[in-house]
C-alpha atoms as a PDB file:
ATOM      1  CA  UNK A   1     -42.807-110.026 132.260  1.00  0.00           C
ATOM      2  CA  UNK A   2     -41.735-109.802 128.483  1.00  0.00           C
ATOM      3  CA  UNK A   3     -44.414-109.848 125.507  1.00  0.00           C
ATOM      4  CA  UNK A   4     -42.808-113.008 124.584  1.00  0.00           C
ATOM      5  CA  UNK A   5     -43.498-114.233 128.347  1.00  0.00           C
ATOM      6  CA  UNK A   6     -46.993-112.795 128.007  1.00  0.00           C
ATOM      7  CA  UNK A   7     -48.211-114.265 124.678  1.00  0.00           C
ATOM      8  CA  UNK A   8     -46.676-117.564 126.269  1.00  0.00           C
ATOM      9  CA  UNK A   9     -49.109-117.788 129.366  1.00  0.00           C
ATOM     10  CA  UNK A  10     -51.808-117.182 127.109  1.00  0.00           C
ATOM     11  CA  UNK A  11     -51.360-119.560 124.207  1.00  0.00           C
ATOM     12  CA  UNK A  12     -50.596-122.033 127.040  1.00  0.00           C
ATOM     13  CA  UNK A  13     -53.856-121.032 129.000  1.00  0.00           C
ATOM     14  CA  UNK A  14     -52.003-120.012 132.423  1.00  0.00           C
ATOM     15  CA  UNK A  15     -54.336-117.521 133.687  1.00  0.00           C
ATOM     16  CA  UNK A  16     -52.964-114.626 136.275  1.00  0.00           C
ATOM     17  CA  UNK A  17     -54.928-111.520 137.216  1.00  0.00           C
ATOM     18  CA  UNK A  18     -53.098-108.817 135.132  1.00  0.00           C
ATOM     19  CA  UNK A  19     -53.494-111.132 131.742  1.00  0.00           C
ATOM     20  CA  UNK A  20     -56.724-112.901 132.419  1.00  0.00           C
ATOM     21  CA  UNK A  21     -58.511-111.505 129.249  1.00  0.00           C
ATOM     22  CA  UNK A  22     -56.143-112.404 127.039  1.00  0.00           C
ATOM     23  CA  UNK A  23     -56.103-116.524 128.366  1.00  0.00           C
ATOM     24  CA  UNK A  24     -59.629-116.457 128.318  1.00  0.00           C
ATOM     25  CA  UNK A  25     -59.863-114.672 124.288  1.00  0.00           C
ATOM     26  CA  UNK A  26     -56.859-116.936 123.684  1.00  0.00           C
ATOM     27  CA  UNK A  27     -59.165-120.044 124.005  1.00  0.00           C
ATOM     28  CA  UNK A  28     -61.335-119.132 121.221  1.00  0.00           C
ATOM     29  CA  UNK A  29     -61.694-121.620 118.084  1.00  0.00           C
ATOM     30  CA  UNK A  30     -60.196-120.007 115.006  1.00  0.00           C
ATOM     31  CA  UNK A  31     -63.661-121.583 113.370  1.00  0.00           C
ATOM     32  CA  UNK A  32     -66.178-119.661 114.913  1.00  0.00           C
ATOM     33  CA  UNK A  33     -68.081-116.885 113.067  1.00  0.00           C
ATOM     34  CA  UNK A  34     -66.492-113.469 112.529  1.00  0.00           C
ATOM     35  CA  UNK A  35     -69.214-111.526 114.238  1.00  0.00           C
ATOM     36  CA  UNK A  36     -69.576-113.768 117.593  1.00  0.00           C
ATOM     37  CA  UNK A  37     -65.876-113.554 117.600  1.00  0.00           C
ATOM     38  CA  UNK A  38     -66.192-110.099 117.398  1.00  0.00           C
ATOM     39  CA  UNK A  39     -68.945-109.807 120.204  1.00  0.00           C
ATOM     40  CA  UNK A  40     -67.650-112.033 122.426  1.00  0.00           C
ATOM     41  CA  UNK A  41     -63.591-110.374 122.167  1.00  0.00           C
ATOM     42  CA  UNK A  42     -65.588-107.391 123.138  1.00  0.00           C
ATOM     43  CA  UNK A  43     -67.818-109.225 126.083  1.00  0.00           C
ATOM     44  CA  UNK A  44     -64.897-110.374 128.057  1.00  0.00           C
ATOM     45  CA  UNK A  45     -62.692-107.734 127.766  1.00  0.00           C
ATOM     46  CA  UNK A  46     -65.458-105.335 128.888  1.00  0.00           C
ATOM     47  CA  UNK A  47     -65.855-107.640 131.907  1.00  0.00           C
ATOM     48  CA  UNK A  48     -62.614-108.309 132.988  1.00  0.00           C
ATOM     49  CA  UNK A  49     -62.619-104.717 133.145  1.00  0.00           C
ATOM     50  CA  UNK A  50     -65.308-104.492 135.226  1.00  0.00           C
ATOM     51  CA  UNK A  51     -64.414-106.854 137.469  1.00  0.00           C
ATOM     52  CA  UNK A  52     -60.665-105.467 138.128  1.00  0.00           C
ATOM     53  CA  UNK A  53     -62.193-102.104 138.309  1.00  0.00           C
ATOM     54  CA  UNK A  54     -64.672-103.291 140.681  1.00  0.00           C
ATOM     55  CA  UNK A  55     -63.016-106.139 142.632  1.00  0.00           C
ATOM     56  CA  UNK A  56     -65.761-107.901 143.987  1.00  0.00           C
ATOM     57  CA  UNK A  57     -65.765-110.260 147.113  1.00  0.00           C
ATOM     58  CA  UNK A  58     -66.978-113.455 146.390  1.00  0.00           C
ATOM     59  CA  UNK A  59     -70.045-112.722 148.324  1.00  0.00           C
ATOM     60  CA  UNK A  60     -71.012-109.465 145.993  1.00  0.00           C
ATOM     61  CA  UNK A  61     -70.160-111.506 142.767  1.00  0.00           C
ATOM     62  CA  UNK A  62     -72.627-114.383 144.533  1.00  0.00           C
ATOM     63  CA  UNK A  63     -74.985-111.936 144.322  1.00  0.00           C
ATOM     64  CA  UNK A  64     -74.983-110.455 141.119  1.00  0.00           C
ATOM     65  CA  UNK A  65     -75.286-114.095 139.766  1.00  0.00           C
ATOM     66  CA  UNK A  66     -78.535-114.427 142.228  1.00  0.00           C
ATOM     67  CA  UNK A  67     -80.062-111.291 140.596  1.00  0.00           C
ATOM     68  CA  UNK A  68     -79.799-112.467 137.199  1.00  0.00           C
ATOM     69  CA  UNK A  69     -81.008-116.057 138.242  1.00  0.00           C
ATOM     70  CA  UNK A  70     -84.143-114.067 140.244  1.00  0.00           C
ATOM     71  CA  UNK A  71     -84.382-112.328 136.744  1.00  0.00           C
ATOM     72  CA  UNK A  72     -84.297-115.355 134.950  1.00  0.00           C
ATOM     73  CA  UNK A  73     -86.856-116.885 137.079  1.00  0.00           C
ATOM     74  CA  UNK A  74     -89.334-113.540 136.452  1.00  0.00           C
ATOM     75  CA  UNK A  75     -89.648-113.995 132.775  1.00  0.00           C
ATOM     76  CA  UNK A  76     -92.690-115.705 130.932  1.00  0.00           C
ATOM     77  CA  UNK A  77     -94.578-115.392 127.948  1.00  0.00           C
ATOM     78  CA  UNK A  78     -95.812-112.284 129.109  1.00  0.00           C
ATOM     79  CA  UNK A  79     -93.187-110.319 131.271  1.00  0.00           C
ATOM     80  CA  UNK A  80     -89.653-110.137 130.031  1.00  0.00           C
ATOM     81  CA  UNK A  81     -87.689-109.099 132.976  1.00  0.00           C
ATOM     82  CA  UNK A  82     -84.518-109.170 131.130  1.00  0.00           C
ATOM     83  CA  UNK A  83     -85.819-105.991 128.957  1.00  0.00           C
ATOM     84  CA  UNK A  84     -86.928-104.234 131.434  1.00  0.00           C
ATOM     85  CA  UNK A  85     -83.062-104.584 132.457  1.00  0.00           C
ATOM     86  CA  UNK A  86     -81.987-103.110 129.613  1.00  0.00           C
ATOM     87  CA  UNK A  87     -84.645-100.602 129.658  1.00  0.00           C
ATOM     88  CA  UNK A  88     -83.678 -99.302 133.005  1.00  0.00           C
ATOM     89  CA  UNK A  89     -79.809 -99.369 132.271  1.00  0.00           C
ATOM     90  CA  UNK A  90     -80.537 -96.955 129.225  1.00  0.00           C
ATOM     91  CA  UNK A  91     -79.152-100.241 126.465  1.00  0.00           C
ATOM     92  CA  UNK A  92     -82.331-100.114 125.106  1.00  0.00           C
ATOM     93  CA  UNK A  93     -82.580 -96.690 123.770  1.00  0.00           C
ATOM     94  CA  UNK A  94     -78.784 -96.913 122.811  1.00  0.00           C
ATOM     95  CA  UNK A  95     -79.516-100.025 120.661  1.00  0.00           C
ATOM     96  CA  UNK A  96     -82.804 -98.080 119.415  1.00  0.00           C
ATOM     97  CA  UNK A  97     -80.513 -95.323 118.768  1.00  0.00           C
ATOM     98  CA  UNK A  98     -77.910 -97.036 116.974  1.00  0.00           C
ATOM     99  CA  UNK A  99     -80.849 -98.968 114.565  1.00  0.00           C
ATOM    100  CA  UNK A 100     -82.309 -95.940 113.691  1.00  0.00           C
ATOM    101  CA  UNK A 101     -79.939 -93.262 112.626  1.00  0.00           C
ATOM    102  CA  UNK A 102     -82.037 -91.028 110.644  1.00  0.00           C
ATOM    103  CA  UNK A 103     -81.479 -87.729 108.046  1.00  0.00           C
ATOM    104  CA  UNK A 104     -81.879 -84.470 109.276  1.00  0.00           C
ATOM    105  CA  UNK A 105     -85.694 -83.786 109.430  1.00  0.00           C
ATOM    106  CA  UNK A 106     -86.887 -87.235 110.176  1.00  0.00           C
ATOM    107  CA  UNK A 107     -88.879 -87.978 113.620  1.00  0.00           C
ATOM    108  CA  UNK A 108     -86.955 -89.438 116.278  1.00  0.00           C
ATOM    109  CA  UNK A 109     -87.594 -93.120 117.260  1.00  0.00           C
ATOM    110  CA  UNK A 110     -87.661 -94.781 120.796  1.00  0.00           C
ATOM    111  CA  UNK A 111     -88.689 -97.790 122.494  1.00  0.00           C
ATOM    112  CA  UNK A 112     -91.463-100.038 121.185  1.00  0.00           C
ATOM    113  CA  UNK A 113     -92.719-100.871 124.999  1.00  0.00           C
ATOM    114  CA  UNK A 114     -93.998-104.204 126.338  1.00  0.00           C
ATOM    115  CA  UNK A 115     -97.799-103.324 125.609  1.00  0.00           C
ATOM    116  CA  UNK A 116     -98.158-103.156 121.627  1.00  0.00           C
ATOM    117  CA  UNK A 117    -100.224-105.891 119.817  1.00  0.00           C
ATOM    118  CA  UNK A 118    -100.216-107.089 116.158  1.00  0.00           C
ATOM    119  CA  UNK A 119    -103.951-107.039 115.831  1.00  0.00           C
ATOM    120  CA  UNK A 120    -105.466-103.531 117.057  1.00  0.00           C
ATOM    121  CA  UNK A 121    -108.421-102.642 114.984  1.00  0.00           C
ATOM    122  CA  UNK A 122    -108.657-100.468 111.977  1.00  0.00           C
ATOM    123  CA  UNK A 123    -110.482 -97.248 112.075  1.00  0.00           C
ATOM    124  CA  UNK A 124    -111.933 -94.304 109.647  1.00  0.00           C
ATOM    125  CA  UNK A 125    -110.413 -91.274 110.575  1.00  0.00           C
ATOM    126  CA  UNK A 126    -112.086 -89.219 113.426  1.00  0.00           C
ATOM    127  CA  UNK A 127    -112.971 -92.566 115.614  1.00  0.00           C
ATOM    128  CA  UNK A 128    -112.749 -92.611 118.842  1.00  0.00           C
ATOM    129  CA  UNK A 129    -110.333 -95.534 120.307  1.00  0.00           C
ATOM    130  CA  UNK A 130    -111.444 -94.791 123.856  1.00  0.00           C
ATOM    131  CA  UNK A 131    -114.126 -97.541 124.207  1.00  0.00           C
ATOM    132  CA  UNK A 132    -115.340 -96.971 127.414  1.00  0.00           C
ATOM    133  CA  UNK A 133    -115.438 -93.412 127.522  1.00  0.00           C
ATOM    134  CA  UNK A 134    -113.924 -92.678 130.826  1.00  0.00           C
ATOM    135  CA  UNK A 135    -110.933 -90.212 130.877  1.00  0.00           C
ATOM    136  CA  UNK A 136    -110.195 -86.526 129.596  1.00  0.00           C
ATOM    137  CA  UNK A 137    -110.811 -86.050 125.664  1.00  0.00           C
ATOM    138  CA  UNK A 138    -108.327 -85.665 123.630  1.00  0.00           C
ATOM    139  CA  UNK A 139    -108.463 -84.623 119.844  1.00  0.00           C
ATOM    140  CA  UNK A 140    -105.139 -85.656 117.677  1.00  0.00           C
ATOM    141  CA  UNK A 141    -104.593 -84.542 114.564  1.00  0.00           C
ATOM    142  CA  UNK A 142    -101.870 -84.726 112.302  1.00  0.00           C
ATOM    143  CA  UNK A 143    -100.020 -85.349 108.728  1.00  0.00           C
ATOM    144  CA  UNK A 144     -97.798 -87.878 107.677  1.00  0.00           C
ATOM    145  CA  UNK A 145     -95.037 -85.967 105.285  1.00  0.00           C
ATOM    146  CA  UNK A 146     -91.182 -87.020 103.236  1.00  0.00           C
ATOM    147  CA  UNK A 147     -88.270 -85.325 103.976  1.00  0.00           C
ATOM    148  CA  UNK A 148     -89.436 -82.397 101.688  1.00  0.00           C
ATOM    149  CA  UNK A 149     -92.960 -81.300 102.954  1.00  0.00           C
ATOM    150  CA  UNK A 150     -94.722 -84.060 100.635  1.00  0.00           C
ATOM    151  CA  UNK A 151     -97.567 -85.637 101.864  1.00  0.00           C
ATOM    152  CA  UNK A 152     -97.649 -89.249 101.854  1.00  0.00           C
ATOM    153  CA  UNK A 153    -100.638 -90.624 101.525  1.00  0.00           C
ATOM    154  CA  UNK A 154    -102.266 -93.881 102.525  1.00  0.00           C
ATOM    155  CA  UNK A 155     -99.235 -94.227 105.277  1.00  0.00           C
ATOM    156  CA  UNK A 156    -100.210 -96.230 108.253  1.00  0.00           C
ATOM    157  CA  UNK A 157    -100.560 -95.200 111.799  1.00  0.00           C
ATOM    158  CA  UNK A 158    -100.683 -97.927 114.444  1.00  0.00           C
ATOM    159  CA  UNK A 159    -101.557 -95.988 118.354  1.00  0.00           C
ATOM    160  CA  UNK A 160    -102.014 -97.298 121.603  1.00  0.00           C
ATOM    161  CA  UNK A 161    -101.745 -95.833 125.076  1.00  0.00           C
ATOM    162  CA  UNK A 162    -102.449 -96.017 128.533  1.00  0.00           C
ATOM    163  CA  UNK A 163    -105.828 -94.700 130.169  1.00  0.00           C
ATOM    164  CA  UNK A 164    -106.141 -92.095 132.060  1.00  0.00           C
ATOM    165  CA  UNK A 165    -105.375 -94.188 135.558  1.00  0.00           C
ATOM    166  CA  UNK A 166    -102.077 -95.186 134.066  1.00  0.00           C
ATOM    167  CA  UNK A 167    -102.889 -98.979 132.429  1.00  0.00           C
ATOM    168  CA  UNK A 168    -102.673-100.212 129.254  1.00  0.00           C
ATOM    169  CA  UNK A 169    -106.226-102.776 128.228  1.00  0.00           C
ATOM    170  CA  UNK A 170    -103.992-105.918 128.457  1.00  0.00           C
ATOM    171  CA  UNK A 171    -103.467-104.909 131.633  1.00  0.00           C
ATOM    172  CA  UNK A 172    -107.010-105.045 133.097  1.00  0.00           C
ATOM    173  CA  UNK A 173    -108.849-108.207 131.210  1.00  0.00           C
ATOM    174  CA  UNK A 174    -112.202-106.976 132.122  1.00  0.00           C
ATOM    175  CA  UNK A 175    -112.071-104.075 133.829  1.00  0.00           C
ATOM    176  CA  UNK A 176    -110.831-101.849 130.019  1.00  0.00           C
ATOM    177  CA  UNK A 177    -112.948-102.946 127.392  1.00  0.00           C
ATOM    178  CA  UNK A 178    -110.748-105.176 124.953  1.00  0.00           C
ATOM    179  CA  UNK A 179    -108.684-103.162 122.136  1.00  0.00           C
ATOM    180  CA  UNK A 180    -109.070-100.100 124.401  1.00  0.00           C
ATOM    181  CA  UNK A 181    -107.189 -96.902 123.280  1.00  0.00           C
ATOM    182  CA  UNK A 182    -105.478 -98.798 120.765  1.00  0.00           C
ATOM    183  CA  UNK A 183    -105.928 -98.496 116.615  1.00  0.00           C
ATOM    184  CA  UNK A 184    -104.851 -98.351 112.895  1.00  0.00           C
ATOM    185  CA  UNK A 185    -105.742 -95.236 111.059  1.00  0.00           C
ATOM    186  CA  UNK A 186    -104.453 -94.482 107.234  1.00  0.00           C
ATOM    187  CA  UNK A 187    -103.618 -91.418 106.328  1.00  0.00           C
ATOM    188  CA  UNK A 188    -105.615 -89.592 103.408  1.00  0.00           C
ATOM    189  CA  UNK A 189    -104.360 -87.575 100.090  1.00  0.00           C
ATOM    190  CA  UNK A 190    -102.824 -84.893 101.869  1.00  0.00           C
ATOM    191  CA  UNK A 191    -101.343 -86.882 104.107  1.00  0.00           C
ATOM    192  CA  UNK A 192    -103.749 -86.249 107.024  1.00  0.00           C
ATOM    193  CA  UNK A 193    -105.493 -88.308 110.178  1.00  0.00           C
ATOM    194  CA  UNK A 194    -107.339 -87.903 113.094  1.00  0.00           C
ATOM    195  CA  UNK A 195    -108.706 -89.317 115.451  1.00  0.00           C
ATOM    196  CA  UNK A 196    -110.443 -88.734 119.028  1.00  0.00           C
ATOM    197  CA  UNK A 197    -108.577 -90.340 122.475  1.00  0.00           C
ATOM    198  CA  UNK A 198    -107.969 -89.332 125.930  1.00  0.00           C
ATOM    199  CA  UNK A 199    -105.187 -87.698 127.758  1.00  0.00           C
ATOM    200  CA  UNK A 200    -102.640 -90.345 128.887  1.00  0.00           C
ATOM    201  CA  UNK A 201    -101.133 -90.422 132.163  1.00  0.00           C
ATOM    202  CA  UNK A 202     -97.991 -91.511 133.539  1.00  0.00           C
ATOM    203  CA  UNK A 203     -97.259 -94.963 134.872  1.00  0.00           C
ATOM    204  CA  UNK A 204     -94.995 -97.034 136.649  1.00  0.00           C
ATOM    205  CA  UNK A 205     -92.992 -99.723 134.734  1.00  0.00           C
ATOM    206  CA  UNK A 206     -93.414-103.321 137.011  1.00  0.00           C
ATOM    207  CA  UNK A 207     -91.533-102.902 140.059  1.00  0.00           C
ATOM    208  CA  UNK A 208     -92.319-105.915 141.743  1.00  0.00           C
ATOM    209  CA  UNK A 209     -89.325-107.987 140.696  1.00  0.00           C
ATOM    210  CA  UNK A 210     -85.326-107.942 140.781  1.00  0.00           C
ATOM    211  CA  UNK A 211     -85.398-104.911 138.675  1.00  0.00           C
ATOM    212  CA  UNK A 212     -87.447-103.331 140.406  1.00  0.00           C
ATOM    213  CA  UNK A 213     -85.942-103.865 143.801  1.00  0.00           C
ATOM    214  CA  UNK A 214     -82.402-102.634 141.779  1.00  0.00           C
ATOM    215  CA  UNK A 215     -84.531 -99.504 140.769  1.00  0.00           C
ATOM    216  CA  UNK A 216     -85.099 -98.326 144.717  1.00  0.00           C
ATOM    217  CA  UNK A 217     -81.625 -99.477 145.760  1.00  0.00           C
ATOM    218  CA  UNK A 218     -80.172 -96.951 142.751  1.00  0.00           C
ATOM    219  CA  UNK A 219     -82.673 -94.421 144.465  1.00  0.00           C
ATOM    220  CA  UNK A 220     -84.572 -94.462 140.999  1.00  0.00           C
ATOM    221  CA  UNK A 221     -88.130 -94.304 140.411  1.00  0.00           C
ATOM    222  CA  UNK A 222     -90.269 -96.146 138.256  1.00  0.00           C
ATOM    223  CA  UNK A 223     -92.168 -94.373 136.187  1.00  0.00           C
ATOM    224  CA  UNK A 224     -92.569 -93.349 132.754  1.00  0.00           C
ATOM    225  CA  UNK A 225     -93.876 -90.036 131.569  1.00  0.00           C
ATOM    226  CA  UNK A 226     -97.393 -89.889 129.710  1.00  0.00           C
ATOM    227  CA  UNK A 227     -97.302 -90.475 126.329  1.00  0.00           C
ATOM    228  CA  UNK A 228     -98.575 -92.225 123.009  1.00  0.00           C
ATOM    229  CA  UNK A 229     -97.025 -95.065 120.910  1.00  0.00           C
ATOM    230  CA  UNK A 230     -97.102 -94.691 117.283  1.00  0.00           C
ATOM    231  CA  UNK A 231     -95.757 -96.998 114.768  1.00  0.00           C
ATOM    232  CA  UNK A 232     -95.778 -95.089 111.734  1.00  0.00           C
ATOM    233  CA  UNK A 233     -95.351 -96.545 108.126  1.00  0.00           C
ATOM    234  CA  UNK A 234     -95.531 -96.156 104.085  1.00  0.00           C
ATOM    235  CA  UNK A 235     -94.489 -98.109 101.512  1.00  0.00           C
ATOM    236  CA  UNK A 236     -90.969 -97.071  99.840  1.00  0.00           C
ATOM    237  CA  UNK A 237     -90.584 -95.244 103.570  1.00  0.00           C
ATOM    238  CA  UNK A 238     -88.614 -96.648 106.818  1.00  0.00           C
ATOM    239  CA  UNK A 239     -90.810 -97.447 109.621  1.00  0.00           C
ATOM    240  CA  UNK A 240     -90.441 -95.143 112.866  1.00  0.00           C
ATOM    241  CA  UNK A 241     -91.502 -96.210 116.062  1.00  0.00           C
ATOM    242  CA  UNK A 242     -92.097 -93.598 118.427  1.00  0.00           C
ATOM    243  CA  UNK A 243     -93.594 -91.819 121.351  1.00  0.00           C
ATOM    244  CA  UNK A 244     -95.533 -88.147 121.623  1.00  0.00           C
ATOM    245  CA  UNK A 245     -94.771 -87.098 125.153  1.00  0.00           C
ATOM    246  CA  UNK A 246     -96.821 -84.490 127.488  1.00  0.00           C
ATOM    247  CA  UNK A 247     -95.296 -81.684 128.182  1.00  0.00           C
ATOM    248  CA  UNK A 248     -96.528 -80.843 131.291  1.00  0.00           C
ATOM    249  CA  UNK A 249     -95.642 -84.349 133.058  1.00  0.00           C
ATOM    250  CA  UNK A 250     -93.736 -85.032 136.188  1.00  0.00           C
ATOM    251  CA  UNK A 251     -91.924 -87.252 135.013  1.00  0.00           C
ATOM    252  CA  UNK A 252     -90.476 -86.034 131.508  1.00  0.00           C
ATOM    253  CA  UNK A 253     -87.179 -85.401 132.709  1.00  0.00           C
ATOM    254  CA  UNK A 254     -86.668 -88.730 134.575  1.00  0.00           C
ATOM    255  CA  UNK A 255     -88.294 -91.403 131.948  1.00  0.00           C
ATOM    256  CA  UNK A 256     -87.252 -94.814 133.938  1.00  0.00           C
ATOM    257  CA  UNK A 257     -86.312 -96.501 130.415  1.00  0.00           C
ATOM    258  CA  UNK A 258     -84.896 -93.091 129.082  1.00  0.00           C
ATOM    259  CA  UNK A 259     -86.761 -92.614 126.145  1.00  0.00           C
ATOM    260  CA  UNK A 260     -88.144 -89.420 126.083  1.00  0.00           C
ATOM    261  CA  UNK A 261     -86.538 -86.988 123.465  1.00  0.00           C
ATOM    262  CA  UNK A 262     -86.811 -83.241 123.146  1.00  0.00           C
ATOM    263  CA  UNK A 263     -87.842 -83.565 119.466  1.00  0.00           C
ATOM    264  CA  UNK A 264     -91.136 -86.040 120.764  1.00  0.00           C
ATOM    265  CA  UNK A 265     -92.549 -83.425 123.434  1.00  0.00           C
ATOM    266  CA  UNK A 266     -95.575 -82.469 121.843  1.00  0.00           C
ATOM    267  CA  UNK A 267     -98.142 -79.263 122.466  1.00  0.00           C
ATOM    268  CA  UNK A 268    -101.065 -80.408 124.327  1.00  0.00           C
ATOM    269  CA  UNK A 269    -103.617 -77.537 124.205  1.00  0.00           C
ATOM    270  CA  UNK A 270    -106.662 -76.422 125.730  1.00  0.00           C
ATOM    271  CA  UNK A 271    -109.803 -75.443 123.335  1.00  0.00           C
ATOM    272  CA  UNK A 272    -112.073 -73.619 123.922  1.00  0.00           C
ATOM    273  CA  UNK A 273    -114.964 -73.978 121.122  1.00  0.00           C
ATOM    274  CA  UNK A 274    -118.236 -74.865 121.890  1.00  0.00           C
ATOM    275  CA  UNK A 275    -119.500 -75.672 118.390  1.00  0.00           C
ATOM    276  CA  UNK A 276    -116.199 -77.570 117.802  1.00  0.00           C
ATOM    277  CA  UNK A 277    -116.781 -79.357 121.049  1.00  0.00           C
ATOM    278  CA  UNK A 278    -120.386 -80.419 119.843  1.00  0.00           C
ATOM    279  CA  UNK A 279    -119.512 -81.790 116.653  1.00  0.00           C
ATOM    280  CA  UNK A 280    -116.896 -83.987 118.254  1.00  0.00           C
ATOM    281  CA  UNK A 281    -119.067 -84.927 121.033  1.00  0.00           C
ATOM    282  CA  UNK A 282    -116.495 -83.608 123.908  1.00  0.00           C
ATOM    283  CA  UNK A 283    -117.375 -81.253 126.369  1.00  0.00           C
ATOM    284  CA  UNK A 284    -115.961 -77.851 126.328  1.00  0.00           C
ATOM    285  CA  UNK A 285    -113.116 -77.058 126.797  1.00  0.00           C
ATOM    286  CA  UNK A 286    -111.306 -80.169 125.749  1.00  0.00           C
ATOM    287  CA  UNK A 287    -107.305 -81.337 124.635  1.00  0.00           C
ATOM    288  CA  UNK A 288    -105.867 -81.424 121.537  1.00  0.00           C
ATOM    289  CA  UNK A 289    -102.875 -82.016 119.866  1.00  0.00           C
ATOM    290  CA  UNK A 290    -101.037 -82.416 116.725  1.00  0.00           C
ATOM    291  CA  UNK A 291     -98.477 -84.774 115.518  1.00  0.00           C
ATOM    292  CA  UNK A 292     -96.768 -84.655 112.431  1.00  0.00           C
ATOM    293  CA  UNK A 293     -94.482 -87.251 111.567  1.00  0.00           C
ATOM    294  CA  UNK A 294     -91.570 -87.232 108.931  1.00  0.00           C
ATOM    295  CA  UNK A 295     -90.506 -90.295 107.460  1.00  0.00           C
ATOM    296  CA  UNK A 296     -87.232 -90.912 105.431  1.00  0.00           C
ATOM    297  CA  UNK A 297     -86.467 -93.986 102.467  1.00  0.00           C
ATOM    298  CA  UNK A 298     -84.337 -96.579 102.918  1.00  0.00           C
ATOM    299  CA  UNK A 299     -82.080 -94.628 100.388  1.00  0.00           C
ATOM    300  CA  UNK A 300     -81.789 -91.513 102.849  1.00  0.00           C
ATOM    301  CA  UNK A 301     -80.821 -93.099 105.786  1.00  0.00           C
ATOM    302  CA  UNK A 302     -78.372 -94.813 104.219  1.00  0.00           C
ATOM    303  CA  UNK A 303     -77.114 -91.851 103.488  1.00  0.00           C
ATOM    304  CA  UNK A 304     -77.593 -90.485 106.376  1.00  0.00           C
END
């Protein structure tokens, strides 16, 4: 067929299996917005190609459209079944990565998780956010810094994690205390916080749903390695949020969302200080670990 033939069947809207993008992009209003246009060119020509590439029978396309309808059907106001999609197909860390290109030096970001809330409690540093004392202690330390070394001070440091049995507080309404292992610490003049936890443990993301049913047919596993959320922040300073990782954990080099990044592996230690243990009120030996963060201005990651 000729280009002028081509261009033809799709300006008249004749569709045929070698030229169906082009009938379908064809129909687009010259009105819409730049952007959609731009996302939506992109959408169907990346799933026409799928689709040739693929060539389903009607029965397997049937039942793609039944997994996203069963997907569909698993959201509400507090499971989004739809992210974990994206989470387990890796497009969540690529957007993350995408958002968040950074300068040299700067901590890494990943994924913000389903289990953060606006309203965790501030804390003095050196308070202990494990309410109900039940898990190994953990001591974290840390300083907040620029680019150059420079201490930033009064930057803000929102944690939470999962207990030592693999759940998160919101989780298990009254069987964690409320606000467990979760809290806002500032950082002081040199930059510096601290505070006393325990040593997470890995978990499974839900697995009782489409995705998770998609997960065991890929011959995947659910879980995610142990780690801590922080969302770190200062004024005149991009926000990071980010993981510190274990790096002893099972599952660090098969994260079922794929966010675990060499850079966020931290050094859990063991010490071994009796006095030290008595002034924090752990036994001896306990954990401990530091976390420094590095955050970079809106002006550098521009840059950047």
């Amino acid at each position: 067929m000729t280009d002028h033939h081509a261009a033809h069947d799709a300006a008249s809207g004749y569709f045929s299996e070698g030229k169906s993008e082009e009938v379908v992009l064809a129909r687009m209003a010259g009105d819409m917005s730049p952007r959609l246009q731009e996302v939506m060119t992109a959408v169907v020509r990346h799933l026409h190609a799928l689709v040739k590439e693929v060539e389903p029978t009607q029965q397997e396309w049937e039942t793609a459209i039944q997994f996203l309808t069963e997907t569909g059907h698993m959201c509400n106001d507090w499971r989004q079944e739809f992210i974990l999609l994206s989470d387990i197909l890796g497009a969540s860390m690529l957007v993350d990565a995408i958002n968040n290109r950074k300068p040299s030096g700067a901590t890494e970001t990943t994924v913000l998780g389903p289990f953060h809330v606006s309203d965790a409690p501030r804390y003095e540093s050196g308070a202990n956010i494990c309410l109900d004392g039940k898990g190994e202690p953990l001591l974290v330390t840390g300083r907040v810094t620029d680019t150059e070394g420079r201490p930033i001070a009064g930057a803000m440091l929102d944690v939470w994690q999962a207990n030592d049995e693999g759940f998160y507080d919101v989780q298990q309404k009254g069987i964690q205390p409320d606000m467990n292992l979760r809290g806002i610490f500032t950082t002081d003049g040199d930059g510096r916080y601290w505070f006393k936890s325990v040593r997470p443990k890995f978990y499974p993301i839900p697995d009782d749903g489409p995705v998770g049913k998609l997960l065991r047919q890929m011959g995947r596993h659910p879980y995610r390695p142990a780690h801590i959320h922080f969302i770190v922040g200062a004024e005149g300073y991009e926000p990071i949020t980010t993981h510190i990782f274990t790096p002893d954990c099972p599952y660090l080099h098969s994260d079922a969302v794929f966010g675990v990044k060499e850079d966020l592996i931290a050094d859990f230690t063991k010490i071994d200080d009796p006095r030290k243990a008595a002034d924090l009120g752990f036994p001896n030996p306990f954990d401990a670990v530091t976390c420094d963060f590095v955050l970079a201005t809106p002006q550098q990651r521009m840059k950047g």
